[in-house]
N, C-alpha and C. Protein backbone atom coordinates (compact mmCIF):
# COMPACT_ATOMS: atom_id res chain seq x y z
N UNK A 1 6.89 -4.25 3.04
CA UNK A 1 6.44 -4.72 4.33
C UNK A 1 5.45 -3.71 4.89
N UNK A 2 3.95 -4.29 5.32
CA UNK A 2 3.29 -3.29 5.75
C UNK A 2 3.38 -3.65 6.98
N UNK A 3 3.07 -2.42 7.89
CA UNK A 3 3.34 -2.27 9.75
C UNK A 3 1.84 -2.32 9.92
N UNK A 4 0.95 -2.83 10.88
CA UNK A 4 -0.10 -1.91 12.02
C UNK A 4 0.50 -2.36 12.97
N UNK A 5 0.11 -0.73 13.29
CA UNK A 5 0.88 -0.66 15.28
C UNK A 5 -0.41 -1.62 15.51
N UNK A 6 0.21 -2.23 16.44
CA UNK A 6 -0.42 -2.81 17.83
C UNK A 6 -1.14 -1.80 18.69
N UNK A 7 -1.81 -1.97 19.23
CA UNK A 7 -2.71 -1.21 20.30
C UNK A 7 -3.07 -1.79 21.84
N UNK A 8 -2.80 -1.23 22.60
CA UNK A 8 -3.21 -1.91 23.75
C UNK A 8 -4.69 -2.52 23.78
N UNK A 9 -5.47 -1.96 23.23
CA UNK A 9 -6.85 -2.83 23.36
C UNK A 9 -6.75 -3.73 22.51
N UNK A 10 -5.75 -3.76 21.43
CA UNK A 10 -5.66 -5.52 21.15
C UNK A 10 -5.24 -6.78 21.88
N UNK A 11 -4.45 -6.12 22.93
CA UNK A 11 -4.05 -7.30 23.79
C UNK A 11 -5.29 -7.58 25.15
N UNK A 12 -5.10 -8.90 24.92
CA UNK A 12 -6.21 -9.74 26.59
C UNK A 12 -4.80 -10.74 26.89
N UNK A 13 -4.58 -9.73 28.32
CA UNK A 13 -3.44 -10.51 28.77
C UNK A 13 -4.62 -11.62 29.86
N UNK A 14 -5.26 -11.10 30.11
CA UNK A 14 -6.33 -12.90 31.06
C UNK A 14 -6.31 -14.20 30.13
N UNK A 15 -6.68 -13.63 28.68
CA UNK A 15 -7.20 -14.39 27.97
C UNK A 15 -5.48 -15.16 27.41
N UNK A 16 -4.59 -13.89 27.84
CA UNK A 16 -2.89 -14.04 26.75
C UNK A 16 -3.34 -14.42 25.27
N UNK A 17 -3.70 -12.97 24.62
CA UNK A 17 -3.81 -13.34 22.95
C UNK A 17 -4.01 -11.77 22.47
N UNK A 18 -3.92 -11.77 21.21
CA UNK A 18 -3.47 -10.44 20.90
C UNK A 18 -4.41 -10.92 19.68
N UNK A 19 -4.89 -9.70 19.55
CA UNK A 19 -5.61 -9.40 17.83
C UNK A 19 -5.24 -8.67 16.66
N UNK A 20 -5.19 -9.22 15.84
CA UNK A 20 -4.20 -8.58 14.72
C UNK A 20 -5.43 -8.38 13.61
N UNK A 21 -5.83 -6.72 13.87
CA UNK A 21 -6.98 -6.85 13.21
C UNK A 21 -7.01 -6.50 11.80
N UNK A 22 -5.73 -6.65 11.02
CA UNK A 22 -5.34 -6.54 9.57
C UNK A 22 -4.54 -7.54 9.66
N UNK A 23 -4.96 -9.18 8.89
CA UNK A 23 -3.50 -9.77 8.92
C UNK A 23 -3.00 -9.82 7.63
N UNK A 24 -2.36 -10.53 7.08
CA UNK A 24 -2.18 -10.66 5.69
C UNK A 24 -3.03 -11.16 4.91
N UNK A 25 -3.98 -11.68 5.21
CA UNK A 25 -5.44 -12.50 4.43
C UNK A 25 -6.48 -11.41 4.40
N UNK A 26 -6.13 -10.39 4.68
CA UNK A 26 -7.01 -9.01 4.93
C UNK A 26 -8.29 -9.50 5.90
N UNK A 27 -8.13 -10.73 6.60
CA UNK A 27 -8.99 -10.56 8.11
C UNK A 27 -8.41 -10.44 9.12
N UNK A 28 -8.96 -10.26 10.39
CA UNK A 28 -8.84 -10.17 11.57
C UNK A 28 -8.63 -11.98 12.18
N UNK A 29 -7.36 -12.00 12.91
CA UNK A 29 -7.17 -13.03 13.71
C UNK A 29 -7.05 -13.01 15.36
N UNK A 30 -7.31 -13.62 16.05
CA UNK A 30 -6.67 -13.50 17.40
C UNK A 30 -5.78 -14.70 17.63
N UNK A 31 -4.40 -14.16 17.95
CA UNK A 31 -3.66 -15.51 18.10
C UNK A 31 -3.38 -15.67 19.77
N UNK A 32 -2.74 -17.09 20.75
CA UNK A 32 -2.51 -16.94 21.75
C UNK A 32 -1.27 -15.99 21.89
N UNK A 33 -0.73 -15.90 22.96
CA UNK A 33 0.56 -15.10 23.32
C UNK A 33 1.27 -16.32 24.79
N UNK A 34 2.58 -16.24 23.68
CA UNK A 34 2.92 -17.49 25.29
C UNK A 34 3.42 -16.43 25.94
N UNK A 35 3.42 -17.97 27.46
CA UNK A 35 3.61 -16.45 28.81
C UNK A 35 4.89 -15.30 29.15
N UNK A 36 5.72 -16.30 27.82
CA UNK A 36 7.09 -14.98 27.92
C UNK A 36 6.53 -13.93 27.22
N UNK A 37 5.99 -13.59 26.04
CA UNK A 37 5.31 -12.65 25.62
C UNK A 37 4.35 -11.90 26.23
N UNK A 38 3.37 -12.78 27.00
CA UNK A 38 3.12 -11.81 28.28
C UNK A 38 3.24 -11.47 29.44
N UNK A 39 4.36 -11.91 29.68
CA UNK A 39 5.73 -11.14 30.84
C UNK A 39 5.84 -9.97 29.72
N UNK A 40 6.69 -10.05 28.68
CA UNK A 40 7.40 -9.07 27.88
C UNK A 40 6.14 -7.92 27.98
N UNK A 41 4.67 -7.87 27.36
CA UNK A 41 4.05 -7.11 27.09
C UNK A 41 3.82 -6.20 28.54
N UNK A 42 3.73 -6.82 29.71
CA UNK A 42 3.32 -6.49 30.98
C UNK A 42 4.31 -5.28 31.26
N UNK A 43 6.19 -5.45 30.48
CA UNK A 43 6.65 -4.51 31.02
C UNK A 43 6.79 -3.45 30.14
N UNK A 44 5.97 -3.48 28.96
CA UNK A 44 6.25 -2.58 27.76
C UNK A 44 5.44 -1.24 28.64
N UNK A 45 6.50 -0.03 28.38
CA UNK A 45 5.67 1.24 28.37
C UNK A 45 4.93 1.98 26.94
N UNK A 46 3.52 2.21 27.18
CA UNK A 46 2.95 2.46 25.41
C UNK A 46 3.32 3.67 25.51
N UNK A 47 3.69 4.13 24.39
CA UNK A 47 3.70 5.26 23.57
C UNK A 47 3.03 6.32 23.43
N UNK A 48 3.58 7.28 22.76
CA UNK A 48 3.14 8.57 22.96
C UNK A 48 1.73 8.48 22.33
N UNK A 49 1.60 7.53 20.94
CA UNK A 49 0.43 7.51 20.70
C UNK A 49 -0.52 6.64 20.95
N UNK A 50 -0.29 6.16 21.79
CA UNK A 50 -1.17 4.73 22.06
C UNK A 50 -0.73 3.35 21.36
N UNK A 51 0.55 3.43 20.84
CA UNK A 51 0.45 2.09 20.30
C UNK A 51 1.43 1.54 21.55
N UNK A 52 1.57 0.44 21.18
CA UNK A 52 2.20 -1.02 21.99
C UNK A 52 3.72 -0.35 21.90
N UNK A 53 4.08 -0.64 20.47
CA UNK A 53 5.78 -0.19 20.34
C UNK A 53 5.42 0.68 19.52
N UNK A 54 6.81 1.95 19.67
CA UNK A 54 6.48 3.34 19.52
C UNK A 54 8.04 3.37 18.35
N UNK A 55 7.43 2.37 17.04
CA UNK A 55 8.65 2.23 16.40
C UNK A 55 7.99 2.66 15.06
N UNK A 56 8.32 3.31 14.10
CA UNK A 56 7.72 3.85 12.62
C UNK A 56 8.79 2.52 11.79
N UNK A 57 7.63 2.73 11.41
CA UNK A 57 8.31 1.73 10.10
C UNK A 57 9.20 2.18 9.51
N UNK A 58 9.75 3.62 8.80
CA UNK A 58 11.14 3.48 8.68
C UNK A 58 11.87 3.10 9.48
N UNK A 59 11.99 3.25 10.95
CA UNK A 59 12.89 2.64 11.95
C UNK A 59 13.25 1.14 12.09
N UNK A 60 11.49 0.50 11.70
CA UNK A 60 11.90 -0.74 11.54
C UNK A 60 12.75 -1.34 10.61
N UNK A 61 12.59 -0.78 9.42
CA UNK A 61 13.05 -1.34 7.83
C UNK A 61 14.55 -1.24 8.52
N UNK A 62 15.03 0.10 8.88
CA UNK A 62 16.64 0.35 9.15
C UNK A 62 17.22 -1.07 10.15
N UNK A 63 16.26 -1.06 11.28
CA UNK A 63 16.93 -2.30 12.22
C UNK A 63 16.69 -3.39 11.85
N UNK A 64 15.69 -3.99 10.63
CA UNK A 64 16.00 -5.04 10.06
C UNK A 64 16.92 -5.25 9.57
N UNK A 65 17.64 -4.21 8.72
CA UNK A 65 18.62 -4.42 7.52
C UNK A 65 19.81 -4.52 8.58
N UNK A 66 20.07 -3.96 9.55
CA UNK A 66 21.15 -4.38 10.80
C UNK A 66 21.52 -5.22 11.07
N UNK A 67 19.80 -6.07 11.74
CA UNK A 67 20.02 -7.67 12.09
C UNK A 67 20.23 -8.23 11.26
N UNK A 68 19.98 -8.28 10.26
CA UNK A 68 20.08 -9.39 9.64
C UNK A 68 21.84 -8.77 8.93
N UNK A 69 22.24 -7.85 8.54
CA UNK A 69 23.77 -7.86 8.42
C UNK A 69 24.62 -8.07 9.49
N UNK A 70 24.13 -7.89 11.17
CA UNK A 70 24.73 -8.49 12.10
C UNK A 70 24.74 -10.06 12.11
N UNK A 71 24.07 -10.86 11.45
CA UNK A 71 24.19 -12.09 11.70
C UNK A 71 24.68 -12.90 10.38
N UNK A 72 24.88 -11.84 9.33
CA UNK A 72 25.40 -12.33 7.87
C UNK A 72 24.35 -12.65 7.31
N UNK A 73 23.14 -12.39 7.28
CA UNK A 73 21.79 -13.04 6.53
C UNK A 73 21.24 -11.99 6.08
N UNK A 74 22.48 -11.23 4.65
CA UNK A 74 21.13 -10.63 4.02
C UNK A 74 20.16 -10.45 3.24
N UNK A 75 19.53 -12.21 3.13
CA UNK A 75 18.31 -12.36 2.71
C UNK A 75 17.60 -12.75 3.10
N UNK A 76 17.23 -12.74 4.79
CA UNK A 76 16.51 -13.23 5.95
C UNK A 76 15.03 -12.44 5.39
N UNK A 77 14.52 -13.02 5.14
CA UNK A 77 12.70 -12.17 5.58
C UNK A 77 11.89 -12.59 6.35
N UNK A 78 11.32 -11.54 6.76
CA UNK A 78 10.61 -11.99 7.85
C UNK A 78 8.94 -13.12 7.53
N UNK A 79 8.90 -13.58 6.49
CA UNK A 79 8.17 -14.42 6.36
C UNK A 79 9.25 -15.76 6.55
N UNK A 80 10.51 -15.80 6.38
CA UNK A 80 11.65 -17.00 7.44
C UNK A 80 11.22 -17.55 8.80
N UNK A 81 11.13 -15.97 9.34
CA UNK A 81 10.42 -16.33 10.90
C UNK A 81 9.35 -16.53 11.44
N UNK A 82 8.63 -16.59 10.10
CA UNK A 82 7.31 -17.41 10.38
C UNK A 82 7.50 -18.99 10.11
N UNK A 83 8.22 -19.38 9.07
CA UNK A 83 8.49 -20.01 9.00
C UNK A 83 9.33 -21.39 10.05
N UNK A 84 10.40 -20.65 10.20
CA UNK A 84 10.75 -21.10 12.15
C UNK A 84 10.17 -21.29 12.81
N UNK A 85 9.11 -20.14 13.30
CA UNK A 85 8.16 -20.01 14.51
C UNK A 85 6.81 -21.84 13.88
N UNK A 86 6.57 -22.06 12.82
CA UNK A 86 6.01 -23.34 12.55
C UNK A 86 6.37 -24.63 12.65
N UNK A 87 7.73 -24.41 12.41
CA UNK A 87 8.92 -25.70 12.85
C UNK A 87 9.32 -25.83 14.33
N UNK A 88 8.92 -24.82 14.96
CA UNK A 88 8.88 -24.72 16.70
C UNK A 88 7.73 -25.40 17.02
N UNK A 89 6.54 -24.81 16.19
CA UNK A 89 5.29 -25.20 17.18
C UNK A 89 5.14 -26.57 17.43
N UNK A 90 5.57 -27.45 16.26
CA UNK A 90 6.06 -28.96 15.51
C UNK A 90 6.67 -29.10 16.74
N UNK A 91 7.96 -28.98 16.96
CA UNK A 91 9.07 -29.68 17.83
C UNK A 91 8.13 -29.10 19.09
N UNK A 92 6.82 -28.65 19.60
CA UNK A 92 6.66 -28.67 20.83
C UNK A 92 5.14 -29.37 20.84
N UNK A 93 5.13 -30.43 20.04
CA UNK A 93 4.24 -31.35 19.83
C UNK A 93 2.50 -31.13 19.46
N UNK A 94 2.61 -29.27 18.84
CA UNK A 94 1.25 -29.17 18.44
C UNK A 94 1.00 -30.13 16.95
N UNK A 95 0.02 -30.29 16.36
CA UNK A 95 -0.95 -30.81 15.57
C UNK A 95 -0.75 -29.57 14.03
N UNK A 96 -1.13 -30.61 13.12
CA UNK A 96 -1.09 -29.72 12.33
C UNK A 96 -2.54 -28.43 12.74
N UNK A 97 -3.22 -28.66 13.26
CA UNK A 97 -4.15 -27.75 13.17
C UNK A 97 -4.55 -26.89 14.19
N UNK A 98 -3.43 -26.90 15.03
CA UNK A 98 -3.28 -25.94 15.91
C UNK A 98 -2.16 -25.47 15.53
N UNK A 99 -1.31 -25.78 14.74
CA UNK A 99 0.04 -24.82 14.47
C UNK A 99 -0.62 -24.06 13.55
N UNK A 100 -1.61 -24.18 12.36
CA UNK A 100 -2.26 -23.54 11.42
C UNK A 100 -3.17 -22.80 12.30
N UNK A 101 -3.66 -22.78 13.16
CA UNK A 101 -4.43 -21.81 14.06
C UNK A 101 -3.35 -20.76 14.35
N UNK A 102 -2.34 -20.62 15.25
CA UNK A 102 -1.35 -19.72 15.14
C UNK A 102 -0.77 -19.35 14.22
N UNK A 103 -0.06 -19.85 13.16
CA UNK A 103 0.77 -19.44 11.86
C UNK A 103 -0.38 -18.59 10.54
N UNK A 104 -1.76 -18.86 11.41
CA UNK A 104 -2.60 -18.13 9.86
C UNK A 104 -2.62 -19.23 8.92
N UNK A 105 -1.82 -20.31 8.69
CA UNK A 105 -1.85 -20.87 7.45
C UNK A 105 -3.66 -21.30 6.87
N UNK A 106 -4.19 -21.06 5.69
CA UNK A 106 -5.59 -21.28 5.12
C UNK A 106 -5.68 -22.76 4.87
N UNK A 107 -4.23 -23.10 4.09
CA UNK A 107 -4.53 -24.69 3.76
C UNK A 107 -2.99 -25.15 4.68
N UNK A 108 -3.92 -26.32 4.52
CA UNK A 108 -2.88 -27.05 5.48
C UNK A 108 -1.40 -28.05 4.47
N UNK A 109 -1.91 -27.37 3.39
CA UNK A 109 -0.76 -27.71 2.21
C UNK A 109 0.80 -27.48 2.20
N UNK A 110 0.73 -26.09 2.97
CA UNK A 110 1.54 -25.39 3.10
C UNK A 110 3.07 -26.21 4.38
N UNK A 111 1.85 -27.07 4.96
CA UNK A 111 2.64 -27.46 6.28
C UNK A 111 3.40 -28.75 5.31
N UNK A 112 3.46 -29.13 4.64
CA UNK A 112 4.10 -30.40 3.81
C UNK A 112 5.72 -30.09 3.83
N UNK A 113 5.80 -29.23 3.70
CA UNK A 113 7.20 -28.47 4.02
C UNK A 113 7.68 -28.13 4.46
N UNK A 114 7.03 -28.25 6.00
CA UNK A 114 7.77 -27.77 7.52
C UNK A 114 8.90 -28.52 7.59
């Protein structure tokens, strides 16, 4: 699992969207941010180094392997919760091609299996 911190100049809370300027397709995306996410971001304090969350990726790897043994799932990956997060956008009546605008998906092949 690779990390980039977040950065505060990736986020446009006017605009509510965040830029993820390494995604997994090795480009740059900007996705929206719904408004609980930017409530949430509004109360984040940044870090010592400027990032968003002030979490190292070993820290993360450790509190993954937590959650997911706190909930009995230990073969949850986090490409699951992308997965979810596409079957949400569905049940809140986006289009295939606005859920592929948020999820990154390239082909829309992928959605056959939501």
């Amino acid at each position: 699992m690779r990390i980039y911190p977040a950065r505060p100049r990736h986020i446009d809370l006017k605009k509510q969207t965040v830029l993820l300027p390494d995604s997994k397709s090795g480009h740059s995306r900007i996705l929206p941010l719904s408004s609980r996410a930017v409530a949430a971001v509004r109360n984040l304090t940044i870090g010592i180094k400027g990032k968003v969350f002030s979490i190292g990726a070993g820290a993360l790897r450790y509190q993954w392997r937590a959650a997911r043994a706190n909930i009995g799932s230990p073969d949850l990956r986090i490409h699951d919760l992308r997965h979810e997060g596409a079957s949400r956008l569905f049940e809140k009546g986006l289009n295939v091609m606005e859920a592929s605008a948020v999820t990154g998906h390239k082909t829309l092949e992928r959605f056959s299996n939501q």
